[in-house]
Structures are given as C-alpha cells and as structure tokens.
Protein backbone atom coordinates (compact mmCIF):
# COMPACT_ATOMS: atom_id res chain seq x y z
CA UNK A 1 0.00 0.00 0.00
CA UNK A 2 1.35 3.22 -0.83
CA UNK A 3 2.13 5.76 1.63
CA UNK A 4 1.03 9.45 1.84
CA UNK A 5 3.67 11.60 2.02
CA UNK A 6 3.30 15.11 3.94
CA UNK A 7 2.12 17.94 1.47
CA UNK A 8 3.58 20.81 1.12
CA UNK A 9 1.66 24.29 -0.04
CA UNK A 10 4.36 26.55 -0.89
CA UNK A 11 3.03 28.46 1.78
CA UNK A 12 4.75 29.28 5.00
CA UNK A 13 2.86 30.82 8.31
CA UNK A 14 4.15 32.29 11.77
CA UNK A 15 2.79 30.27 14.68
CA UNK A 16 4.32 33.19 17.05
CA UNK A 17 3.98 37.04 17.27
CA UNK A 18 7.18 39.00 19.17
CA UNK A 19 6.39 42.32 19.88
CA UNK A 20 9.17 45.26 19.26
CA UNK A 21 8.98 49.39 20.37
CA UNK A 22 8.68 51.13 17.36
CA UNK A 23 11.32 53.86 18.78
CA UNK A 24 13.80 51.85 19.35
CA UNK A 25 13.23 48.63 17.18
CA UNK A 26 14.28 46.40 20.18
CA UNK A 27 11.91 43.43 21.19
CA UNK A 28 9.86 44.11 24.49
CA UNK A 29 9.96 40.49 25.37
CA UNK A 30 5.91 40.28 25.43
CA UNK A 31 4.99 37.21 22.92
CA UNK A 32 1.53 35.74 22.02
CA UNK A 33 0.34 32.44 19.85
CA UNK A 34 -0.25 33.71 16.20
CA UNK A 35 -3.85 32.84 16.01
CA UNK A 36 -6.92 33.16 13.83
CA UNK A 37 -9.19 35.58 15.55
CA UNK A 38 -5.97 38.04 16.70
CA UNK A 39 -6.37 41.34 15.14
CA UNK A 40 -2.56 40.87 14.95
CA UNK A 41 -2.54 37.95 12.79
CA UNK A 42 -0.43 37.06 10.21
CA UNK A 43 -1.69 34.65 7.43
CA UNK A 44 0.63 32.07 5.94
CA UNK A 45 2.26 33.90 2.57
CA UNK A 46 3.89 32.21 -0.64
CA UNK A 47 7.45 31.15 -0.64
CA UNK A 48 8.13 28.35 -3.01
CA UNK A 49 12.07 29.21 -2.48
CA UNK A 50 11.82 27.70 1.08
CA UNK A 51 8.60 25.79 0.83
CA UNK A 52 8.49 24.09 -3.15
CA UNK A 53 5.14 23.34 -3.29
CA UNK A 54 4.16 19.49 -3.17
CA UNK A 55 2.16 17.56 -6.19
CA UNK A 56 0.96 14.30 -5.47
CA UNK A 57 -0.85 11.27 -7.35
CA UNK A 58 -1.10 7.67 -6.78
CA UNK A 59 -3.56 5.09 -5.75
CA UNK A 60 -3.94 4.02 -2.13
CA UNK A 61 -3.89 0.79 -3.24
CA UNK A 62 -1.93 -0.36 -6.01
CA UNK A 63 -3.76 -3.91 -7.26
CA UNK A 64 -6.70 -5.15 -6.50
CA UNK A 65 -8.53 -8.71 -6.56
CA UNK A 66 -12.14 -9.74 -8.23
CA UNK A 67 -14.44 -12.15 -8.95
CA UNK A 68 -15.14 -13.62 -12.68
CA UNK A 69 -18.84 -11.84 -12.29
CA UNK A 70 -19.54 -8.48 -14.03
CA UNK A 71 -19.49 -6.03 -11.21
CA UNK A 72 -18.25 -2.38 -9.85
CA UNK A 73 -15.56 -1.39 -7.38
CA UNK A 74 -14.21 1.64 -5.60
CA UNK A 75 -10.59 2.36 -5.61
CA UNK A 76 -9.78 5.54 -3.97
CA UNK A 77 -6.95 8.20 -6.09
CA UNK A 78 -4.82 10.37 -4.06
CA UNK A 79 -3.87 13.96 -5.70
CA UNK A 80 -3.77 17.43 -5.16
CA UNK A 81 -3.29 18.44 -8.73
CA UNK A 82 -5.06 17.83 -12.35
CA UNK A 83 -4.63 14.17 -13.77
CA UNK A 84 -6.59 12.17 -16.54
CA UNK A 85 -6.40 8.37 -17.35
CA UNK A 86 -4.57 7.81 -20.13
CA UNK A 87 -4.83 4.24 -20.51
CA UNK A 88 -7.38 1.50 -19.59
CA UNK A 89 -8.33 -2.48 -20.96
CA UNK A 90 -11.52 -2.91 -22.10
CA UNK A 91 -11.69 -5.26 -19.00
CA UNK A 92 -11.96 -2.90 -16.30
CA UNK A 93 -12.53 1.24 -16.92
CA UNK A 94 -13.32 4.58 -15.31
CA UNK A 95 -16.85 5.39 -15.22
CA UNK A 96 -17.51 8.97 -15.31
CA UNK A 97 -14.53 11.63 -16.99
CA UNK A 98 -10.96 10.85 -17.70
CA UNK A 99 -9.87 14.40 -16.75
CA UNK A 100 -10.72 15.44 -13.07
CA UNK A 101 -8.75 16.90 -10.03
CA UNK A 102 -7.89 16.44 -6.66
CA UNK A 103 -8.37 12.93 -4.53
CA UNK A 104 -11.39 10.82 -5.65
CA UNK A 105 -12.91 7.28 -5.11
CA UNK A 106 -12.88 6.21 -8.25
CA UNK A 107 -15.93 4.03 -9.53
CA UNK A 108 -14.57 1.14 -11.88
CA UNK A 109 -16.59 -0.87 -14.18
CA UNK A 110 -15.43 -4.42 -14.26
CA UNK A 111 -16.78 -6.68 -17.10
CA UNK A 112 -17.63 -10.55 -16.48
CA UNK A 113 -14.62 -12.83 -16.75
CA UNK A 114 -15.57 -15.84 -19.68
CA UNK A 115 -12.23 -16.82 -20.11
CA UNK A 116 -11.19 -19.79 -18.00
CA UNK A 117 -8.25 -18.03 -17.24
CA UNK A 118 -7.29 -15.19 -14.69
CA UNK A 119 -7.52 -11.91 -16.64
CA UNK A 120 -5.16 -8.35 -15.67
CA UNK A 121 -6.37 -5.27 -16.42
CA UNK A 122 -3.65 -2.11 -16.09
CA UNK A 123 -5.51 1.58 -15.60
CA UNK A 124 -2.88 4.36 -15.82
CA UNK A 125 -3.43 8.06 -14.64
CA UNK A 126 -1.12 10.83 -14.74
CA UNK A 127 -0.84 14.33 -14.09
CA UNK A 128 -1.94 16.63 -16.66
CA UNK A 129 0.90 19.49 -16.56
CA UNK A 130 4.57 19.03 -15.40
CA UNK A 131 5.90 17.25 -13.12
CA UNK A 132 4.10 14.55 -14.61
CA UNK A 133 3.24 12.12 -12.16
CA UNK A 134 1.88 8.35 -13.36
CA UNK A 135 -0.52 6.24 -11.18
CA UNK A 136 -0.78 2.87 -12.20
CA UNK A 137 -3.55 0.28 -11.01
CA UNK A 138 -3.27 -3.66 -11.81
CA UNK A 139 -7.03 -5.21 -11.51
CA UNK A 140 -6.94 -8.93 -11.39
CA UNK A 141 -10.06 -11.06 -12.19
CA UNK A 142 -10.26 -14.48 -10.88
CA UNK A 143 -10.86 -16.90 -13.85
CA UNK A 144 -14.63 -18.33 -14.74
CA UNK A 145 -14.92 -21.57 -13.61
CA UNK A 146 -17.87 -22.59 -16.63
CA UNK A 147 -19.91 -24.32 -14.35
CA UNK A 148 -23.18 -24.02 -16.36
CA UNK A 149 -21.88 -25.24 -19.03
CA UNK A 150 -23.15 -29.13 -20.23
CA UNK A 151 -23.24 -31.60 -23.09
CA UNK A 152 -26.03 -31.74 -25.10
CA UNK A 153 -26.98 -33.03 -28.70
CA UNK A 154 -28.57 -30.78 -31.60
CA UNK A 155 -28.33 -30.27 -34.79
CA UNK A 156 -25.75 -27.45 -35.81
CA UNK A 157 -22.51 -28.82 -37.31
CA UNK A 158 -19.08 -26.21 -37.30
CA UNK A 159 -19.20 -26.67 -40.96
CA UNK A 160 -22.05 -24.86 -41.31
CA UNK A 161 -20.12 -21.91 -39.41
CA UNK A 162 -17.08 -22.50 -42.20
CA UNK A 163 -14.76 -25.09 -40.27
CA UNK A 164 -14.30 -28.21 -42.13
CA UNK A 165 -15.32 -30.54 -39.45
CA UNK A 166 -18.36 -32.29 -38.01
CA UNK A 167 -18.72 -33.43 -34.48
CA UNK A 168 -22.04 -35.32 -32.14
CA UNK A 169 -21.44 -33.94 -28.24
CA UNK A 170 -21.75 -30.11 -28.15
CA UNK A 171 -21.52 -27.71 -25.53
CA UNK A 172 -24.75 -25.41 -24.34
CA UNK A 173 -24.96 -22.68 -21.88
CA UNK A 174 -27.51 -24.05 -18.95
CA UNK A 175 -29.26 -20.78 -19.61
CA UNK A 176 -31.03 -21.57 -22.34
CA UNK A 177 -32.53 -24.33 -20.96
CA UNK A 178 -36.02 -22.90 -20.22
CA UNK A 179 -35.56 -22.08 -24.53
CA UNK A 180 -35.72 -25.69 -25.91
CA UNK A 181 -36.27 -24.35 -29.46
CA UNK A 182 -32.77 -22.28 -29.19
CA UNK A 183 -30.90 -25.51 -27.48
CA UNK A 184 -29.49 -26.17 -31.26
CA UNK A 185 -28.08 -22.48 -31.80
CA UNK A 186 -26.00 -22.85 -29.20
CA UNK A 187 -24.56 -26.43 -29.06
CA UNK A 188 -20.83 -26.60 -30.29
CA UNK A 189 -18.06 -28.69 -29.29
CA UNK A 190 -14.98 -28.12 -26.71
CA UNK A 191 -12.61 -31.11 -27.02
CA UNK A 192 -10.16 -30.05 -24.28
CA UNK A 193 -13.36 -28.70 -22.20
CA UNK A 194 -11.77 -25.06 -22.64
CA UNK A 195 -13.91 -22.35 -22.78
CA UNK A 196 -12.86 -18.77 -24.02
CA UNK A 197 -14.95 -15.52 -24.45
CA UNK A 198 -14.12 -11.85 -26.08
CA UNK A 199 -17.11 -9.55 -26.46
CA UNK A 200 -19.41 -11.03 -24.06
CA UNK A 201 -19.57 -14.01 -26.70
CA UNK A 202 -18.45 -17.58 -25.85
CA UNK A 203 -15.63 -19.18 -27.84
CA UNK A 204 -16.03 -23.23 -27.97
CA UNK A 205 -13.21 -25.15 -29.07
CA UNK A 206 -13.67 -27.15 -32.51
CA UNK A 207 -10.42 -28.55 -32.82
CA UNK A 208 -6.34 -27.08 -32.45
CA UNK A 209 -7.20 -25.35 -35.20
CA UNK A 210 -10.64 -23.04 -35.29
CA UNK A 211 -13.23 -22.07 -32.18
CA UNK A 212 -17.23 -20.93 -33.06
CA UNK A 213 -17.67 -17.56 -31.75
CA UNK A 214 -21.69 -17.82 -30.39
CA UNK A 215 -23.06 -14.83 -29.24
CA UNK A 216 -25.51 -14.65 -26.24
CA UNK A 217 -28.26 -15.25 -28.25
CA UNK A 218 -27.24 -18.62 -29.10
CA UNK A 219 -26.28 -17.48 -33.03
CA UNK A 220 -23.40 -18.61 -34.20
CA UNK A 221 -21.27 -15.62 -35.63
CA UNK A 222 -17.81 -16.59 -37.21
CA UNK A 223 -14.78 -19.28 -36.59
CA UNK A 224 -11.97 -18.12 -34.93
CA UNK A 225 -8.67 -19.34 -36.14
CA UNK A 226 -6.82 -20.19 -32.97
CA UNK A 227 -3.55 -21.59 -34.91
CA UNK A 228 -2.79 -17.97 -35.82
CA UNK A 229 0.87 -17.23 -34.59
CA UNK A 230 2.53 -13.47 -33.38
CA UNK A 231 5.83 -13.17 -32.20
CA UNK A 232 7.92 -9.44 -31.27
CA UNK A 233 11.46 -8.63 -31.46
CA UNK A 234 12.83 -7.34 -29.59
CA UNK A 235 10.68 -8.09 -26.42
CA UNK A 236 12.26 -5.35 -24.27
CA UNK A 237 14.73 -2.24 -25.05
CA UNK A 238 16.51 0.32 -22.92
CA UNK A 239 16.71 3.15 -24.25
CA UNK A 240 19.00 6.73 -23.34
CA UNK A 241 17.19 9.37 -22.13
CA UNK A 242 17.14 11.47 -25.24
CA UNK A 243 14.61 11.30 -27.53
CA UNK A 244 15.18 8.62 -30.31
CA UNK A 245 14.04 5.42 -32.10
CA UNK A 246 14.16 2.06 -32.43
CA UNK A 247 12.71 -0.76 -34.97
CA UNK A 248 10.15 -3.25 -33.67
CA UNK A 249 10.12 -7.19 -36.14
CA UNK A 250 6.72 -8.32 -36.29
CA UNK A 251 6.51 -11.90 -37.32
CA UNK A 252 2.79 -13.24 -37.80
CA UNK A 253 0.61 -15.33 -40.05
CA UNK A 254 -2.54 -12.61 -39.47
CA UNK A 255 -3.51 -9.01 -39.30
CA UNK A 256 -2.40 -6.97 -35.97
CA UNK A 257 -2.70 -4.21 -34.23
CA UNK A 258 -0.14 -1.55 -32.82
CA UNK A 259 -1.12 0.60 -29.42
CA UNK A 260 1.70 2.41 -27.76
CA UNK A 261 1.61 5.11 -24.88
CA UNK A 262 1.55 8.76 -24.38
CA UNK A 263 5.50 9.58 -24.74
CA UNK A 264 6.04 6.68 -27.46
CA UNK A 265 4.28 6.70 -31.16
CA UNK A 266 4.77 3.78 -33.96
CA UNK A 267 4.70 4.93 -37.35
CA UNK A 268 1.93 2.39 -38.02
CA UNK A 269 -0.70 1.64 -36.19
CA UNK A 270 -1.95 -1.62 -37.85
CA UNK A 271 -0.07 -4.44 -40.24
CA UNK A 272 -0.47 -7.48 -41.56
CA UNK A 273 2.21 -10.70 -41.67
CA UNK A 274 5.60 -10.52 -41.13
CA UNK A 275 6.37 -6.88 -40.89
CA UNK A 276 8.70 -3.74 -39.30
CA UNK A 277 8.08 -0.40 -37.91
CA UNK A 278 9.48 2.13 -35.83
CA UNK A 279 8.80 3.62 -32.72
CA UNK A 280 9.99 6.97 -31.66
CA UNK A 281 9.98 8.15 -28.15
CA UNK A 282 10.10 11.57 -26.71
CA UNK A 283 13.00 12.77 -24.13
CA UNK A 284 12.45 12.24 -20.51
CA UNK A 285 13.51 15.34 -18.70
CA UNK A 286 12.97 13.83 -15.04
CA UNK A 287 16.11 13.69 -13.73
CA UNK A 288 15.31 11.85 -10.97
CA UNK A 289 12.99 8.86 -12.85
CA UNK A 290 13.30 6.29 -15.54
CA UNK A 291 10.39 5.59 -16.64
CA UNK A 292 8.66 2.24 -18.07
CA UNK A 293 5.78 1.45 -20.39
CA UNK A 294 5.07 -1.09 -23.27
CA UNK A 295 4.26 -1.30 -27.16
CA UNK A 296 1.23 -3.60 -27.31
CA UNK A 297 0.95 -5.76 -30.54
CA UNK A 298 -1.58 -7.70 -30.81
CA UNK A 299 -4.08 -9.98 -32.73
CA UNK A 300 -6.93 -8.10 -34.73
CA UNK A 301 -9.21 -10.09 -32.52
CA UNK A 302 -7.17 -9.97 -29.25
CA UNK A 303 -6.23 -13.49 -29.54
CA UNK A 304 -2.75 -13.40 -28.94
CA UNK A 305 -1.11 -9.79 -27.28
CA UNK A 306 2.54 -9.67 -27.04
CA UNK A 307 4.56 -6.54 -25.65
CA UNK A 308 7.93 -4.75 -25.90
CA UNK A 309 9.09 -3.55 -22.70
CA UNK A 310 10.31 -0.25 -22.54
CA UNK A 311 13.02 1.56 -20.34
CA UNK A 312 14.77 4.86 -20.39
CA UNK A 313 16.74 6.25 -18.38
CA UNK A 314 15.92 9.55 -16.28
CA UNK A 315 17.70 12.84 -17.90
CA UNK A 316 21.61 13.78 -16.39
CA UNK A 317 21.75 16.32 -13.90
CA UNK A 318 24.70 17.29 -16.15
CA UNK A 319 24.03 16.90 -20.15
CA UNK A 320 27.40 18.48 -21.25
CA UNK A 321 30.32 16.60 -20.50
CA UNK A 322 33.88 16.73 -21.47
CA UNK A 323 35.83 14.26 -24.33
CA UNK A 324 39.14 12.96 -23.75
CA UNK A 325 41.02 10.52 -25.83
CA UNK A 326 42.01 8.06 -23.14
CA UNK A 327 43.61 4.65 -23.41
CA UNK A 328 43.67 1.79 -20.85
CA UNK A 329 45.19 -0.78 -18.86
CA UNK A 330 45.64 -3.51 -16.28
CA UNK A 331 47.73 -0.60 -13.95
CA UNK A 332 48.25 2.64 -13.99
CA UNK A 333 51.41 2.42 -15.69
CA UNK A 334 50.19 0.20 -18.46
CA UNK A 335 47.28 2.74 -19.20
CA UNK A 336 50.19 5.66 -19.51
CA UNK A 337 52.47 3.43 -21.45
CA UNK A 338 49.25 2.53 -23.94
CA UNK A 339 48.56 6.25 -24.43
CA UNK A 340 48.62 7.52 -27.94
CA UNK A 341 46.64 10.30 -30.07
CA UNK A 342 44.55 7.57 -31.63
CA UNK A 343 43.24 6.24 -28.27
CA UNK A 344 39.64 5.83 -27.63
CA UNK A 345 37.10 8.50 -26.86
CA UNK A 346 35.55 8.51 -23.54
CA UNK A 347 33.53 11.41 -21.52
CA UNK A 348 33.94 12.38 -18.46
CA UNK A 349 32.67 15.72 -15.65
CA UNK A 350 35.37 17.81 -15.58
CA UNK A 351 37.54 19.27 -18.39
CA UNK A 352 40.75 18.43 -15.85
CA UNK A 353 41.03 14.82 -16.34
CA UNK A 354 42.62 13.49 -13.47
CA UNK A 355 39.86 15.88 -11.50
CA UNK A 356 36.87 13.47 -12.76
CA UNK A 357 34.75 11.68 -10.40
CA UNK A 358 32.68 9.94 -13.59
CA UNK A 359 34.04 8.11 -16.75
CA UNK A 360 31.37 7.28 -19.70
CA UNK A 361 31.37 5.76 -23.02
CA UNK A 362 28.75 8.42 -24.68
CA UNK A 363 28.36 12.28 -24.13
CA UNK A 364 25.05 12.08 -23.61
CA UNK A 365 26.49 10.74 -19.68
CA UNK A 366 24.06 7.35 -20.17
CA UNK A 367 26.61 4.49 -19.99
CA UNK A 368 29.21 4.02 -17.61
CA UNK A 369 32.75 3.04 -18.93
CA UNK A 370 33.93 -0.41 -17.34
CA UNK A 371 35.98 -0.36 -14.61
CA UNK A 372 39.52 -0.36 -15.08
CA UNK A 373 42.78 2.38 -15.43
CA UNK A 374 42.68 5.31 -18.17
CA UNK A 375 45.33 7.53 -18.99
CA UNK A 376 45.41 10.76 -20.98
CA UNK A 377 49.03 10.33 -21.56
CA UNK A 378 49.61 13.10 -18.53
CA UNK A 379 47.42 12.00 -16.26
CA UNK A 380 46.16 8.46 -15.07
CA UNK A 381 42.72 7.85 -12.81
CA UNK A 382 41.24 4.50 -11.69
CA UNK A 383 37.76 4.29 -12.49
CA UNK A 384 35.24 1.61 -10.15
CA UNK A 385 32.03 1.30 -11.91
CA UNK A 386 30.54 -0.57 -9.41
CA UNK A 387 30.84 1.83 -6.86
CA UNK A 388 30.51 4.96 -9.61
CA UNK A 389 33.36 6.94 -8.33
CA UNK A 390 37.11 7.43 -9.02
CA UNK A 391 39.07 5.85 -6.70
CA UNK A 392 42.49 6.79 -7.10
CA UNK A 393 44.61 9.54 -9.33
CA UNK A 394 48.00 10.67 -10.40
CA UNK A 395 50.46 12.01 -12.89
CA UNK A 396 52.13 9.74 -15.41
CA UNK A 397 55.58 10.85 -14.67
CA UNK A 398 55.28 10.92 -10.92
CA UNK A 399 55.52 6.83 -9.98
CA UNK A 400 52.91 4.48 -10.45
CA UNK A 401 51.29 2.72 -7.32
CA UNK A 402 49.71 0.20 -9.18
C-alpha cells in the first residue's frame, strides 16, 4: 500500500507574534500564539524558495482482486493536482470523466470474466501538466470456472459456421434451458473442455485449429482461427534518455494491431504478416525517474497480445560533459604506457582529467565506462564502476602505485 507523504503548499505561516517598540526597534519580550481571531494575525504567505510546493498522485492501493462476475468497485486516487487516465483495458474502466482533479474514489466498471483463465487489467493516470506524475492500477479477475456449461446433442454442425469438421457432443450454456427451441443455436463442441470468451460471446473449441464464436443469443457468428501465430522482437529495449528510435520485427501469419503510450508513437498503427516499424519516443527530462511502459501488438481479434518492454533512463543532472582521448590498462602504468593520439574516446565531468569523479562511453552521460585504469598520456585515474566513483589519481611521470 502506498504511503502518503506530507504535502507541502508553498506556503509558509508564523505560529508566534514578538512584539518590538517602534522607537527603538528592540523586542519588548511580550509574545503571544499567532492565532486566527488576533487582530494581529499574520496569514501564511507564498514562498516556493523555502517551501516548493508538493504535487501528489497515486492510488492508495496499487492492485486489486475480483471475482469472474460483471461487477463495480471503488478504488480511492490520491492527488492534489489535475490528472486524466490515459490508458485503460476494455476489461476494467473509469466510469464517469478521464480528466478530473484532486483525490477521488474512483468508480470502476469491471466486465464478467468468460475466459477460464485469470484476466489483468492495467488503468494508468497521470498528471496533466509538469511534473508529470503516473498512477498505475493492476485489476486482477479471478478466472470463470464454466460451471453451467453441459453436453447436449442438436443439430448445428461447425461446418455450417465455415470449419471443415463435423462433431455429435456439443456444448450449451444451462441458460437456455427454459428455450428448448434455441438448445441447437448454441450447441458446439470443446474437445479439451476449454472455454474462451471476447465480447461477451463464448468461444467453444472445434479442434487445435478453429473455435465458433456464439453470441448470447445462441447465433453462431464466425470461426476463430486459434492456430494464428505473433511473435515481437525485440521483447524489451533500454533506451537513453534522449529522444530517439528504435525498430520493432513483427513476425505473424494474421492481421495486428499496434497501441503504444503517451510519450512513445509507432509509425503504423496496424499491419499485416511478417512486418517492421518504428517507434519513436520523446526525451524524458525527469532527472530523478526512468520511466517504463510497453508497445502492445496484438491480434486483430485480441487473440494473442505480445509486448515490448520499454526503459529509459531519467535525464543527467549534467548533459554536457567533457571528451578525452584516453587509453587503458591492467595498472596505472600500463594505461600511460598505452597512451597515444589515436586512443579511444571517452567522456567524463570535468575538463581536468585526473579531476573526474565519472568516466562514460557516450556524451550524452548514459553508460558508464567499465571499470579499469585510463590515462590521458599526462594524467592516469582508476575508475570503479561498481561503486561509480574514481578511486584513485596521479600524474604519469610521478611513480605508479599500481
């Protein structure tokens, strides 16, 4: 559960009044509480300097745990600033509007499990204007047990719904037993007893290859091809804090679908087979957070989802830093002996070299160097990178300790 930290206002207030002679400016050593109702009181008065003023957001709780039934809960938000949802599964939603302020119990509308599977459902709020803060809510559904579901005989075959197969024991929802003339519309088979359901319609299993999709009046509406394939590569990325790009392989035997999240775009957002396309990301200018999200791509009809899990790193407190053809060694002494004018290019935070504290391998300050011994051909530092700090310094010409 999270915890609430203590706001802040930006305001600071006097909680007691001194009192001073006006001719002489010295204090008369009478003092009184600074209260309310005192025709001497002092209000509290602005001063982000010495009091930054405080934003919040984030749930009180961060998951919570249903039934399979069709139901709503109350979650309640904590904020003292403007936030809207930005993302939400069909699964479980926000009732009311995505863009509100302040601390609310949030009413969410949860949608009946018929998978026979546990379901997740991710809701994501942030803040509306910098800093932006992100609130994320994991809803898990228990999965539907199918107990009214029971073998029956009728008269439907699936190759009348377009799979080339015929079957005798067929699956009907108990609820249409008061209906005897619909018992046939709904009948279909599940050979592994599996049960699946997207759009409030049930999916029965033919064979491993196709499923009838049968709405809830007992029609049947299309086969599902359940031997469809969808594979991602990469399936994760970390990525510099700068804004940028990378290329996403799709490899599929169907059509699919692209959704990304506020600070990412794809330059498609649908595609078909085996496939490429990009996604470019904006810069992240917290320099205190990386931040994480995913690139959904899945199956037209939701079958299969797959995701690419995205990092980047939270911006440098310092962005410029200084190049210095450096070369290295196994001592200090073997890093000065290696140094030439064609040595390699690293970055460090200080133009003096042997006054660094930091030793990277891009300017951008994202990726440490490995630990080891560099030398400028002056100076020589030893760099730990598991302990990010310089450990040891000295001139080239001076003795080497190591």
């Amino acid at each position: 559960m999270a915890q609430a930290p203590t706001p802040n206002t930006g305001k600071k207030g006097y909680t007691t009044l001194v009192q001073y002679n006006l001719y002489t400016g010295e204090k008369t050593g009478v003092t009184k509480p600074n209260e309310s109702g005192d025709p001497d009181y002092i209000p509290p008065v602005t001063d982000l300097e010495l009091c930054p003023e405080y934003f919040e957001l984030y749930f009180l709780t961060n998951s919570i745990e249903v039934s399979s039934d069709g139901q709503y809960v109350f979650t309640q938000l904590i904020s003292n600033t403007e936030w809207q949802v930005m993302y939400q599964a069909d699964s479980a939603t926000v009732t009311g509007s995505n863009i509100d302020s302040g601390s609310k119990s949030l009413k969410l509308k949860i949608n009946k499990n018929f998978e026979a599977r546990e379901v997740k459902s991710r809701i994501t709020i942030e803040t509306t204007t910098p800093p932006i803060l992100r609130a994320i809510l994991i809803v898990t559904q228990e999965a539907n047990e199918l107990t009214n579901l029971h073998i029956g005989t009728g008269y439907d075959t699936p190759s009348e719904a377009g799979a080339d197969s015929t079957i005798d024991n067929r699956l009907f929802h108990s609820g249409y037993n008061d209906i005897p003339d619909r018992l046939d519309k709904v009948f279909t088979q599940a050979t592994n007893g599996s049960m699946f359901n997207g759009n409030n319609k049930w999916f029965g299993i033919i064979n491993s290859d196709y499923a009838i999709n049968i709405s809830v009046n007992g029609i049947i509406m299309e086969v599902v091809d359940t031997s469809q394939s969808l594979s991602v590569s990469p399936s994760s990325k970390t990525v510099p804090y700068s804004s940028g790009s990378f290329i996403v392989t799709v490899n599929s035997d169907t059509n699919w679908v692209i959704v990304t999240s506020s600070w990412m775009s794809a330059t498609k957002q649908q595609g078909s087979g085996n496939d490429t396309f990009t996604v470019n990301y904006t810069d992240n200018t917290d320099t205190t957070n990386d931040r994480n999200d995913d690139v959904l791509v899945r199956t037209s009809d939701d079958y299969i989802r797959k995701e690419v899990a995205i990092k980047q790193y939270s911006a440098p407190i310092q962005s410029n830093y200084e190049s210095h053809p450096c070369s290295t060694g196994s001592s200090s002494e073997a890093a000065c002996s290696n140094w030439s004018n064609s040595g390699s290019e690293y970055y460090t935070d200080n133009q003096a070299f042997r006054d660094s504290t930091v030793i990277y391998l891009d300017p951008e300050g994202t990726t440490y160097a490995s630990s080891g011994y560099y030398s400028n051909g002056f100076d020589w530092i030893h760099w730990d990178k598991s302990n990010e700090n310089v450990t040891n310094s000295g001139l080239c010409n001076s003795g080497f300790p190591n």
